[in-house]
PDB file of N, CA and C in Angstrom:
ATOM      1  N   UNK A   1      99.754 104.942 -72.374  1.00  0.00           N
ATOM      2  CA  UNK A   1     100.719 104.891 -73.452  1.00  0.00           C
ATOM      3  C   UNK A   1     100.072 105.490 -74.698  1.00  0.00           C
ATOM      4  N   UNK A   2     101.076 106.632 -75.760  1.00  0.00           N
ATOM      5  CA  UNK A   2     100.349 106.780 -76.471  1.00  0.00           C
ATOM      6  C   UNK A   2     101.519 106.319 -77.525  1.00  0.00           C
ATOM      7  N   UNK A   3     100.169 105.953 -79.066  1.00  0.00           N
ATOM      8  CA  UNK A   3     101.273 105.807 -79.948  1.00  0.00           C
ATOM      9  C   UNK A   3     100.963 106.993 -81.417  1.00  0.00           C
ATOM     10  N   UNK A   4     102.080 107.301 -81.717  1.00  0.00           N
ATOM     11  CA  UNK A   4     102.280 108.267 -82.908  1.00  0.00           C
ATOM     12  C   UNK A   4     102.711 108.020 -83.971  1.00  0.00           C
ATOM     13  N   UNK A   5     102.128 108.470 -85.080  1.00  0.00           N
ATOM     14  CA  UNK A   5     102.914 108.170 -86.605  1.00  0.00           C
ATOM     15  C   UNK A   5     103.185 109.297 -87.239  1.00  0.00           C
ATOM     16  N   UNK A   6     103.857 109.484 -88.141  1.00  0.00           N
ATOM     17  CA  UNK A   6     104.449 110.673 -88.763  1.00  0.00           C
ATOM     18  C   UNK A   6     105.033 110.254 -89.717  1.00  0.00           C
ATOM     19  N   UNK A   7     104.589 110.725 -91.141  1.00  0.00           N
ATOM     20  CA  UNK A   7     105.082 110.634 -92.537  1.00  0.00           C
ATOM     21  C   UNK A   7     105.974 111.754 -93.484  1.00  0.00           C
ATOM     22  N   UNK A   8     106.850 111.785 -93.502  1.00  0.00           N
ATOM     23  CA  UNK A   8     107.809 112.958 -94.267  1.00  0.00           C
ATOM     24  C   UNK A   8     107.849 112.440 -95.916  1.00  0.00           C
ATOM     25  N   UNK A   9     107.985 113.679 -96.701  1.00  0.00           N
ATOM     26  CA  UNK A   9     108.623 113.924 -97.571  1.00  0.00           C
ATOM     27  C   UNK A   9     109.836 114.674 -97.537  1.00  0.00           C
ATOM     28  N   UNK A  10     110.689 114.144 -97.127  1.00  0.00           N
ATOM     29  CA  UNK A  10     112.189 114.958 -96.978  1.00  0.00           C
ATOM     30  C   UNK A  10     112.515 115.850 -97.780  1.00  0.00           C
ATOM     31  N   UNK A  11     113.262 116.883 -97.791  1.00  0.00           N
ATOM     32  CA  UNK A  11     113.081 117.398 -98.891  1.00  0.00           C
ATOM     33  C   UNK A  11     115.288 117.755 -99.409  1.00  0.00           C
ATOM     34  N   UNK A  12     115.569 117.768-100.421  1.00  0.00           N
ATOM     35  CA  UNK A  12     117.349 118.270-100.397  1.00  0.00           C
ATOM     36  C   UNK A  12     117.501 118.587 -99.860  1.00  0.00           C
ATOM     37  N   UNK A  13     118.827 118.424 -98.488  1.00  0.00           N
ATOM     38  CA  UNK A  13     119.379 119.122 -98.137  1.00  0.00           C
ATOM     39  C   UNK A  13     118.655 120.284 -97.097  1.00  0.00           C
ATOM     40  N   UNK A  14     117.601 119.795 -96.665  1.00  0.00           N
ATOM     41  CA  UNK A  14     116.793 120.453 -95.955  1.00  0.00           C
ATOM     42  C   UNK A  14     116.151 119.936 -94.341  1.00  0.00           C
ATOM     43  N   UNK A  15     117.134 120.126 -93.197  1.00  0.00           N
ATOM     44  CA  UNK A  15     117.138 119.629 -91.715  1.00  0.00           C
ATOM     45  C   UNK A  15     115.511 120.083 -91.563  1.00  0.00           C
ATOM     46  N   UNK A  16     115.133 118.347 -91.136  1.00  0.00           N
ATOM     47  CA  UNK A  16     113.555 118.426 -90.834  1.00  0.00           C
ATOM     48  C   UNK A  16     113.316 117.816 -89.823  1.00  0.00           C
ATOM     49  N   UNK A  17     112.675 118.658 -88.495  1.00  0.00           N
ATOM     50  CA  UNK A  17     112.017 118.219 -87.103  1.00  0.00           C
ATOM     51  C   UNK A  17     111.257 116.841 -87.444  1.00  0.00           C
ATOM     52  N   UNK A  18     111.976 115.935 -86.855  1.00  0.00           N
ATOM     53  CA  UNK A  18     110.368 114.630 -87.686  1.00  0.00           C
ATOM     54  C   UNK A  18     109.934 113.740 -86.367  1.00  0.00           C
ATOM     55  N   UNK A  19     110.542 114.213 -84.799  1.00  0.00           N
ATOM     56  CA  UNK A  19     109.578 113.758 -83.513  1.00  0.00           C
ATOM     57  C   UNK A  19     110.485 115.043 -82.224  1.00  0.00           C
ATOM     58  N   UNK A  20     109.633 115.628 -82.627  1.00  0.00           N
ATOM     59  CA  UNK A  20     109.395 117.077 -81.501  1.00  0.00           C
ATOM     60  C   UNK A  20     109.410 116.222 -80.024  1.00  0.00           C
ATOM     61  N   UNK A  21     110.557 116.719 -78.968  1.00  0.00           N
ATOM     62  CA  UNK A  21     110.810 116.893 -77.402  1.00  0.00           C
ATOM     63  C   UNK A  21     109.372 116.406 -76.960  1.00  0.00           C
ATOM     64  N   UNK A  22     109.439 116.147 -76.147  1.00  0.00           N
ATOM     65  CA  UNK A  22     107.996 115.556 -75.314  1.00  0.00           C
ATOM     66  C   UNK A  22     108.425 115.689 -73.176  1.00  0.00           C
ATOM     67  N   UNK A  23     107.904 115.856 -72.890  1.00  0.00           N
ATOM     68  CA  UNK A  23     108.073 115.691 -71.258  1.00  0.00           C
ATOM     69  C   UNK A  23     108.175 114.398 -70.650  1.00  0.00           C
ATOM     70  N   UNK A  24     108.262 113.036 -71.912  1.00  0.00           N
ATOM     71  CA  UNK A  24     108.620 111.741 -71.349  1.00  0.00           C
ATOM     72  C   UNK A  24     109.254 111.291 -71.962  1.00  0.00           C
ATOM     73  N   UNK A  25     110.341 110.101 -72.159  1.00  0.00           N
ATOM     74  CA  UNK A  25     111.050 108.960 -72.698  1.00  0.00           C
ATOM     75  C   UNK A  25     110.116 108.806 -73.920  1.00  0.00           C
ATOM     76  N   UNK A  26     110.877 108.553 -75.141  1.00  0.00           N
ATOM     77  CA  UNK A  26     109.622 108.388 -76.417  1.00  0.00           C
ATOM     78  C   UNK A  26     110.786 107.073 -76.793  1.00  0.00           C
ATOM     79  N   UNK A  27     110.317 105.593 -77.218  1.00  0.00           N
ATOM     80  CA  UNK A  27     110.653 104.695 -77.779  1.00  0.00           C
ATOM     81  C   UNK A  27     110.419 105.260 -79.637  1.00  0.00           C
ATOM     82  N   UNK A  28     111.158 105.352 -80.535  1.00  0.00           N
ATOM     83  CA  UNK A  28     110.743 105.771 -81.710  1.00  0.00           C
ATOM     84  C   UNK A  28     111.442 104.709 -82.862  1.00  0.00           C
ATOM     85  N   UNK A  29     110.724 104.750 -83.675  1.00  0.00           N
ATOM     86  CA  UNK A  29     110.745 103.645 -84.826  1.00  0.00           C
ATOM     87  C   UNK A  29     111.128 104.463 -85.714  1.00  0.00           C
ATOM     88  N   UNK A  30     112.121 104.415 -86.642  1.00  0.00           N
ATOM     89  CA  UNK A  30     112.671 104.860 -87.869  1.00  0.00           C
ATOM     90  C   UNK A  30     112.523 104.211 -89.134  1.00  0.00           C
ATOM     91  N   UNK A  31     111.499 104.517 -90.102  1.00  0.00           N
ATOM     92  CA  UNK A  31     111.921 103.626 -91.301  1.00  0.00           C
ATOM     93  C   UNK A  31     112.138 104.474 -92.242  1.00  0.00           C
ATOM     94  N   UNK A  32     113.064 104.274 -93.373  1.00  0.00           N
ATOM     95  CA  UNK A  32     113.295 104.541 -94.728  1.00  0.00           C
ATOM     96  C   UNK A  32     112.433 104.168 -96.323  1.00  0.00           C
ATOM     97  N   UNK A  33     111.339 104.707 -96.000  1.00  0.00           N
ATOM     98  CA  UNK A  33     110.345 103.939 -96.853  1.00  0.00           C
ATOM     99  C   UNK A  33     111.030 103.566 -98.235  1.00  0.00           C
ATOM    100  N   UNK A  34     111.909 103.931 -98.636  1.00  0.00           N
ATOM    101  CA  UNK A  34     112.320 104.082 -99.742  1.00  0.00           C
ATOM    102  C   UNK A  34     113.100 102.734-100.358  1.00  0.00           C
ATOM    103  N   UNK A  35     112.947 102.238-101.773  1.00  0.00           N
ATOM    104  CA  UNK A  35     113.396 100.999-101.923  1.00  0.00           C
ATOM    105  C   UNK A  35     114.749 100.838-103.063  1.00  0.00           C
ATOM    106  N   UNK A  36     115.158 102.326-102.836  1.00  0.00           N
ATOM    107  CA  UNK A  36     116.316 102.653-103.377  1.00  0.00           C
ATOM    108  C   UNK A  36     117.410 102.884-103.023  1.00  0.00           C
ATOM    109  N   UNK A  37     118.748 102.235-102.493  1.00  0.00           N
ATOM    110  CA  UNK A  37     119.991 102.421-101.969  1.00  0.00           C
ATOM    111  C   UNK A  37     120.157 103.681-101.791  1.00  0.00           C
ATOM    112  N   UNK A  38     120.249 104.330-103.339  1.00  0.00           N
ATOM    113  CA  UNK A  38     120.509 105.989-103.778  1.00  0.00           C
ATOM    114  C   UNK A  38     119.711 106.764-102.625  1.00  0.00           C
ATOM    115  N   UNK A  39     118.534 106.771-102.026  1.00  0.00           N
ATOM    116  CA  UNK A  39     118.075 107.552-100.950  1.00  0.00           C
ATOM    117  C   UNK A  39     118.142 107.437 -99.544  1.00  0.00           C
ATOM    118  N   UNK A  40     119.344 108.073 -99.813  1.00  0.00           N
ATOM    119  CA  UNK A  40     119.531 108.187 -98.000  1.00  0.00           C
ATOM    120  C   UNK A  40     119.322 108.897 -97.365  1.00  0.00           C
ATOM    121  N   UNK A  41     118.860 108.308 -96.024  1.00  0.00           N
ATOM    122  CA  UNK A  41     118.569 109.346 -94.802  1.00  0.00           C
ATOM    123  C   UNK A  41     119.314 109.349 -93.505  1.00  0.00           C
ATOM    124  N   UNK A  42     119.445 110.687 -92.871  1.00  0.00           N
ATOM    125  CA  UNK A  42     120.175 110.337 -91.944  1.00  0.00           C
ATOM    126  C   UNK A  42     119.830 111.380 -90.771  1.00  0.00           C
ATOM    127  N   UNK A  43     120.251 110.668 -89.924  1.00  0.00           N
ATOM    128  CA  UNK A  43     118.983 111.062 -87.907  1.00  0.00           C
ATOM    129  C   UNK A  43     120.085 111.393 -87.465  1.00  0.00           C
ATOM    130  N   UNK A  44     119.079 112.609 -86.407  1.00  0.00           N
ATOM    131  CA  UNK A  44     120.292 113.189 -85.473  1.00  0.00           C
ATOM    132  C   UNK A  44     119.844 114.384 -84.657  1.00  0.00           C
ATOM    133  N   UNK A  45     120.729 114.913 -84.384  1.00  0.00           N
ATOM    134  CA  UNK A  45     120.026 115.974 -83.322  1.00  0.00           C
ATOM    135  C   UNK A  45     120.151 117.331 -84.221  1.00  0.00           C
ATOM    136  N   UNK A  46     119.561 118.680 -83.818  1.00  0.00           N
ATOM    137  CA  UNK A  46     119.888 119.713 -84.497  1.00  0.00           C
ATOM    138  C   UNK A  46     120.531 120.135 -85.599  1.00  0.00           C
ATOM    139  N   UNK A  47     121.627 119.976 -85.468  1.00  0.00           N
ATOM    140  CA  UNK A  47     122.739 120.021 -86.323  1.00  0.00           C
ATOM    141  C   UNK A  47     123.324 119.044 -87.257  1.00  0.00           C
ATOM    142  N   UNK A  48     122.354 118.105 -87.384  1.00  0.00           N
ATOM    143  CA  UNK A  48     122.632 116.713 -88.342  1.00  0.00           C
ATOM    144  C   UNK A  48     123.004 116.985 -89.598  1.00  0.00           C
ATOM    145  N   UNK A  49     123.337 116.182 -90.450  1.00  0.00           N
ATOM    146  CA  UNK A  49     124.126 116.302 -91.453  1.00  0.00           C
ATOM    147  C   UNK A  49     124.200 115.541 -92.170  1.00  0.00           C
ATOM    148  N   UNK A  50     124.389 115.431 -93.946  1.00  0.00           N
ATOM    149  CA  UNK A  50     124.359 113.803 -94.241  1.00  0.00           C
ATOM    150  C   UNK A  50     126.016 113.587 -93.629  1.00  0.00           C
ATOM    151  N   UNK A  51     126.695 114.134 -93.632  1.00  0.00           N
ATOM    152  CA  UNK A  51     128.255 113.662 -92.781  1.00  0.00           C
ATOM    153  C   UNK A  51     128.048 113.376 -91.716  1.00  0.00           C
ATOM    154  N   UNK A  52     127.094 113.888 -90.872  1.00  0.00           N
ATOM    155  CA  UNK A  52     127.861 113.655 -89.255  1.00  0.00           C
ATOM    156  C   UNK A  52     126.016 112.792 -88.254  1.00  0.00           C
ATOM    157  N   UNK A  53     125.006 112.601 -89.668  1.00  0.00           N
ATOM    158  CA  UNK A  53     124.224 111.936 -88.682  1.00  0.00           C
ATOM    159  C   UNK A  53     124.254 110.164 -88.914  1.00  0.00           C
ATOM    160  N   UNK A  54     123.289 110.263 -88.058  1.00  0.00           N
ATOM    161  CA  UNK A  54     123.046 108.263 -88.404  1.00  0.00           C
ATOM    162  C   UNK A  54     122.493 107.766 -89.604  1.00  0.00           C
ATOM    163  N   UNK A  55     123.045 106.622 -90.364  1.00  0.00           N
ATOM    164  CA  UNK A  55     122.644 106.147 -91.567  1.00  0.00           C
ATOM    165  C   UNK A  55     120.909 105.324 -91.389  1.00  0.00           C
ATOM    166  N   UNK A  56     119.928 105.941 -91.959  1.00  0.00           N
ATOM    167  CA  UNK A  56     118.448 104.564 -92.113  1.00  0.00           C
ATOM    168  C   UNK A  56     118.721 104.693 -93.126  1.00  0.00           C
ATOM    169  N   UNK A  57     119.001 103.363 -93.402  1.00  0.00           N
ATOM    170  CA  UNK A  57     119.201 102.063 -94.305  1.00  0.00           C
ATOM    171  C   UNK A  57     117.811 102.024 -95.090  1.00  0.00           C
ATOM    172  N   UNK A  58     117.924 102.465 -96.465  1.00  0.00           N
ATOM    173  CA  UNK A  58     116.619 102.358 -97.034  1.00  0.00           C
ATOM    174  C   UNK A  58     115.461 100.789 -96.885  1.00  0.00           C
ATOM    175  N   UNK A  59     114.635 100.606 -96.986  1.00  0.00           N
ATOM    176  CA  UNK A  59     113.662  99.750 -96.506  1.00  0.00           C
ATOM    177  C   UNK A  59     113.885  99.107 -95.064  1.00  0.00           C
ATOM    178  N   UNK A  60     115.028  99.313 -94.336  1.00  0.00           N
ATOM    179  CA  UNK A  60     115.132  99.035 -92.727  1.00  0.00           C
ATOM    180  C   UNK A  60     114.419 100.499 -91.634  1.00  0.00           C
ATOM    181  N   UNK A  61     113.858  99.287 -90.667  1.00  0.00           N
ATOM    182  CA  UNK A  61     113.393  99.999 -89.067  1.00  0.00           C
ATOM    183  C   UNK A  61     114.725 100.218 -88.196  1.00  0.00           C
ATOM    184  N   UNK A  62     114.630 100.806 -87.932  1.00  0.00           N
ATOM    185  CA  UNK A  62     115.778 101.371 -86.933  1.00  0.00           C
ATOM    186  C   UNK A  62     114.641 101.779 -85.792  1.00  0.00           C
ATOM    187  N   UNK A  63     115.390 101.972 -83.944  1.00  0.00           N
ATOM    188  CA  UNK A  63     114.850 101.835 -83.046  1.00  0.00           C
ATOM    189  C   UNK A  63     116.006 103.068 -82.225  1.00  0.00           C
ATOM    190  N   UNK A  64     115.231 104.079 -81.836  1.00  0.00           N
ATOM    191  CA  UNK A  64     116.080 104.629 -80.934  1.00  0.00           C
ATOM    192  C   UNK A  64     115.065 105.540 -79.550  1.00  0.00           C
ATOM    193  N   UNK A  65     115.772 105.926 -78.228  1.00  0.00           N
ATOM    194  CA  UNK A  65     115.031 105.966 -77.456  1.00  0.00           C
ATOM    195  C   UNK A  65     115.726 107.508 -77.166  1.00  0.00           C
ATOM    196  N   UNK A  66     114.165 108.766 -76.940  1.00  0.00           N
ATOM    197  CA  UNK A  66     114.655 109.355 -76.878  1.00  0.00           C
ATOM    198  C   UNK A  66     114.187 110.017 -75.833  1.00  0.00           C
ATOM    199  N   UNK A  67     115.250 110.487 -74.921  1.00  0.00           N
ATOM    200  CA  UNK A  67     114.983 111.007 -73.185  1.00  0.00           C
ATOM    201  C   UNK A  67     113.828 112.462 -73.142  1.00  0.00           C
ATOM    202  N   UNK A  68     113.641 112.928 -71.964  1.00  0.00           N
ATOM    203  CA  UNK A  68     112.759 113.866 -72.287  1.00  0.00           C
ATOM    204  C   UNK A  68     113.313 114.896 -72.301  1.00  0.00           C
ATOM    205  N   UNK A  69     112.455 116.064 -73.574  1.00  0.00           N
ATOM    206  CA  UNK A  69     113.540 117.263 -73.773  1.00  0.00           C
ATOM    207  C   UNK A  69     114.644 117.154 -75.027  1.00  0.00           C
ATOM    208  N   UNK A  70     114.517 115.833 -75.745  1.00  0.00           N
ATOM    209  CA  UNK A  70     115.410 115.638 -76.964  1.00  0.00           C
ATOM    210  C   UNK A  70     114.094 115.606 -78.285  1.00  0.00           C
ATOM    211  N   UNK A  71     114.514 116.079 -78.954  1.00  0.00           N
ATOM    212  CA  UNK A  71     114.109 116.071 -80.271  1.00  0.00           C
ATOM    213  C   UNK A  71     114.722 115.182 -80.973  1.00  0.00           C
ATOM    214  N   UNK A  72     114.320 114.676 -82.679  1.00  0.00           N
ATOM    215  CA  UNK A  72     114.883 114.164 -83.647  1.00  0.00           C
ATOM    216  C   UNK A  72     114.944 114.634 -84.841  1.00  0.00           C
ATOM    217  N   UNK A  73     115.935 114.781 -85.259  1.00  0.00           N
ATOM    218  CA  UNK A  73     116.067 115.766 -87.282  1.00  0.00           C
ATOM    219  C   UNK A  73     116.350 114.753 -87.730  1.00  0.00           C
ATOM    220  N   UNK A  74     116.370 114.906 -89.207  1.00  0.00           N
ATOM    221  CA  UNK A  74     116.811 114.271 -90.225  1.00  0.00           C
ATOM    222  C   UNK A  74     116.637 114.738 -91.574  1.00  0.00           C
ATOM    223  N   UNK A  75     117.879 114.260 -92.449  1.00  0.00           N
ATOM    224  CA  UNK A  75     118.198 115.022 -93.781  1.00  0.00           C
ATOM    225  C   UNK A  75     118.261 114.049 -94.389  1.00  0.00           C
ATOM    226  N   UNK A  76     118.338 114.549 -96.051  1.00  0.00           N
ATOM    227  CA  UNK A  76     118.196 114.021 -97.020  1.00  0.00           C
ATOM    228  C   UNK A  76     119.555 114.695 -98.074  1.00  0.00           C
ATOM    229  N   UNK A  77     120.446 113.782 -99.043  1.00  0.00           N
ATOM    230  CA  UNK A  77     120.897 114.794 -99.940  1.00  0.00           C
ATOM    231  C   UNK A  77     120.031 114.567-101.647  1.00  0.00           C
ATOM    232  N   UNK A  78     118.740 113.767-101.487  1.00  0.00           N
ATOM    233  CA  UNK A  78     118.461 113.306-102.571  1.00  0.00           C
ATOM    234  C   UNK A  78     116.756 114.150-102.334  1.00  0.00           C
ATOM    235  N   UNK A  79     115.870 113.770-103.453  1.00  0.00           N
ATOM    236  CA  UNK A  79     114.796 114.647-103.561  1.00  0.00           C
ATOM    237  C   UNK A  79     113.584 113.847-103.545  1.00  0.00           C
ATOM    238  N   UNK A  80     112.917 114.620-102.425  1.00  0.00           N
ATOM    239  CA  UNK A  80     111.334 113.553-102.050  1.00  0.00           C
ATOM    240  C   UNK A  80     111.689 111.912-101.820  1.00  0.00           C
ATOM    241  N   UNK A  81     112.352 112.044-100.681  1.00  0.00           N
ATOM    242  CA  UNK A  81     112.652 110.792 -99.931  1.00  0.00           C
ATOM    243  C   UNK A  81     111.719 110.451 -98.589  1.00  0.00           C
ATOM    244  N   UNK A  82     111.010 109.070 -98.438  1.00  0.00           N
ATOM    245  CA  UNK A  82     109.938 109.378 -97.713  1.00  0.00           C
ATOM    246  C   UNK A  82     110.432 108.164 -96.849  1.00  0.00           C
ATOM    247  N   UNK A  83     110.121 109.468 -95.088  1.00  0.00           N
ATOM    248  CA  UNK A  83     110.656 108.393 -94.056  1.00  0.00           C
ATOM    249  C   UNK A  83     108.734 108.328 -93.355  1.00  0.00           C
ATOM    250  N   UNK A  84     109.142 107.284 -92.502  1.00  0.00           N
ATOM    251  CA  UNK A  84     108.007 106.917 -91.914  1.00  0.00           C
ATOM    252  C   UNK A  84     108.517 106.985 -90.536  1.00  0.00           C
ATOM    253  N   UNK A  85     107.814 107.245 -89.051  1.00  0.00           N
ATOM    254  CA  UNK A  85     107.895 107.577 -88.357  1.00  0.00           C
ATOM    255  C   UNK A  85     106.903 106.694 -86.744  1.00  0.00           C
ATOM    256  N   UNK A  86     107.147 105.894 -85.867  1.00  0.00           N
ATOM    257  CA  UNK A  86     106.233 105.417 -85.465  1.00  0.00           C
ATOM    258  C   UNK A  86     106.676 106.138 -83.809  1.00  0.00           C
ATOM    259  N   UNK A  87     106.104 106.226 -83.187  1.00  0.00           N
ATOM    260  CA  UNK A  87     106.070 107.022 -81.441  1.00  0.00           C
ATOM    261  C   UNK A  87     106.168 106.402 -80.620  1.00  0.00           C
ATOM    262  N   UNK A  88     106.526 105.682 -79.726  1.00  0.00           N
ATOM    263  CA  UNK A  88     105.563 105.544 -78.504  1.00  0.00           C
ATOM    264  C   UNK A  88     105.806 105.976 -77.179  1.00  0.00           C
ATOM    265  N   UNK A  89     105.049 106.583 -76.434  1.00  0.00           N
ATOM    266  CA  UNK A  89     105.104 107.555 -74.957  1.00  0.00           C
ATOM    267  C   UNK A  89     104.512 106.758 -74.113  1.00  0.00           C
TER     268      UNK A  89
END
Protein backbone atom coordinates (compact mmCIF):
# COMPACT_ATOMS: atom_id res chain seq x y z
CA UNK A 1 0.00 0.00 0.00
CA UNK A 2 1.22 3.27 -0.80
CA UNK A 3 0.22 6.55 0.67
CA UNK A 4 0.36 10.09 -1.13
CA UNK A 5 -0.04 13.73 -0.29
CA UNK A 6 -0.42 16.59 -2.52
CA UNK A 7 -0.79 20.31 -1.72
CA UNK A 8 -2.37 22.90 -4.29
CA UNK A 9 -2.57 26.42 -4.59
CA UNK A 10 -5.54 26.61 -6.88
CA UNK A 11 -5.36 29.13 -8.89
CA UNK A 12 -8.92 31.41 -10.74
CA UNK A 13 -10.63 29.73 -12.78
CA UNK A 14 -7.87 27.53 -13.68
CA UNK A 15 -8.75 23.31 -14.15
CA UNK A 16 -5.92 21.66 -12.07
CA UNK A 17 -4.79 17.79 -12.34
CA UNK A 18 -4.54 17.31 -8.38
CA UNK A 19 -4.38 12.98 -8.41
CA UNK A 20 -3.12 11.75 -11.87
CA UNK A 21 -4.75 7.97 -13.25
CA UNK A 22 -2.75 5.24 -11.63
CA UNK A 23 -3.02 1.37 -12.83
CA UNK A 24 -4.97 0.67 -9.42
CA UNK A 25 -8.16 1.72 -7.37
CA UNK A 26 -6.81 4.96 -5.41
CA UNK A 27 -9.04 5.62 -2.06
CA UNK A 28 -8.49 9.66 -2.05
CA UNK A 29 -9.07 12.19 0.69
CA UNK A 30 -10.23 15.68 -0.28
CA UNK A 31 -9.78 18.61 1.98
CA UNK A 32 -10.51 22.32 1.58
CA UNK A 33 -7.86 23.79 3.68
CA UNK A 34 -9.47 26.90 3.63
CA UNK A 35 -11.46 28.48 6.62
CA UNK A 36 -13.48 30.69 4.51
CA UNK A 37 -17.06 29.83 3.11
CA UNK A 38 -16.13 32.44 0.18
CA UNK A 39 -13.47 29.69 -1.14
CA UNK A 40 -14.77 27.21 -2.98
CA UNK A 41 -13.65 24.24 -4.53
CA UNK A 42 -14.95 21.94 -6.71
CA UNK A 43 -13.83 18.03 -8.01
CA UNK A 44 -14.42 16.35 -11.01
CA UNK A 45 -13.28 14.85 -14.00
CA UNK A 46 -11.72 16.79 -17.03
CA UNK A 47 -14.14 19.04 -17.80
CA UNK A 48 -15.13 20.25 -14.25
CA UNK A 49 -16.48 23.38 -13.57
CA UNK A 50 -17.44 25.55 -10.67
CA UNK A 51 -21.20 24.69 -12.24
CA UNK A 52 -21.05 21.24 -13.01
CA UNK A 53 -18.33 19.76 -10.37
CA UNK A 54 -18.60 18.50 -6.73
CA UNK A 55 -18.80 21.03 -3.86
CA UNK A 56 -15.45 20.57 -0.86
CA UNK A 57 -16.93 22.25 1.71
CA UNK A 58 -14.25 24.56 3.03
CA UNK A 59 -12.49 23.03 6.25
CA UNK A 60 -14.35 19.45 5.42
CA UNK A 61 -12.61 15.87 4.19
CA UNK A 62 -14.45 14.48 1.59
CA UNK A 63 -13.66 10.69 0.47
CA UNK A 64 -13.91 9.46 -3.02
CA UNK A 65 -12.66 6.24 -4.78
CA UNK A 66 -11.11 6.38 -7.87
CA UNK A 67 -11.03 3.23 -10.43
CA UNK A 68 -7.98 2.66 -12.50
CA UNK A 69 -7.37 4.96 -15.45
CA UNK A 70 -9.51 7.96 -13.78
CA UNK A 71 -7.94 11.05 -12.87
CA UNK A 72 -9.15 14.00 -10.54
CA UNK A 73 -9.44 18.03 -11.44
CA UNK A 74 -10.50 20.65 -9.58
CA UNK A 75 -11.29 24.45 -9.80
CA UNK A 76 -11.46 27.35 -8.06
CA UNK A 77 -13.51 30.74 -8.91
CA UNK A 78 -11.63 32.58 -6.06
CA UNK A 79 -7.67 33.28 -5.77
CA UNK A 80 -4.95 31.06 -4.00
CA UNK A 81 -7.31 28.61 -2.50
CA UNK A 82 -5.44 25.76 -0.88
CA UNK A 83 -6.69 22.12 -1.18
CA UNK A 84 -4.90 19.33 0.49
CA UNK A 85 -4.77 16.03 -0.99
CA UNK A 86 -4.20 12.52 0.78
CA UNK A 87 -3.70 8.97 -1.67
CA UNK A 88 -3.95 5.74 -0.92
CA UNK A 89 -3.01 2.70 -3.50
Amino acid sequence: MAVITYGYDLVQNVRTLVVPASTSVQKVCIHNHEHATSKEVFIGNSEVTVDNGMHAVATATGEVQLLPGDDLYAITAQTGVNLRILVVR
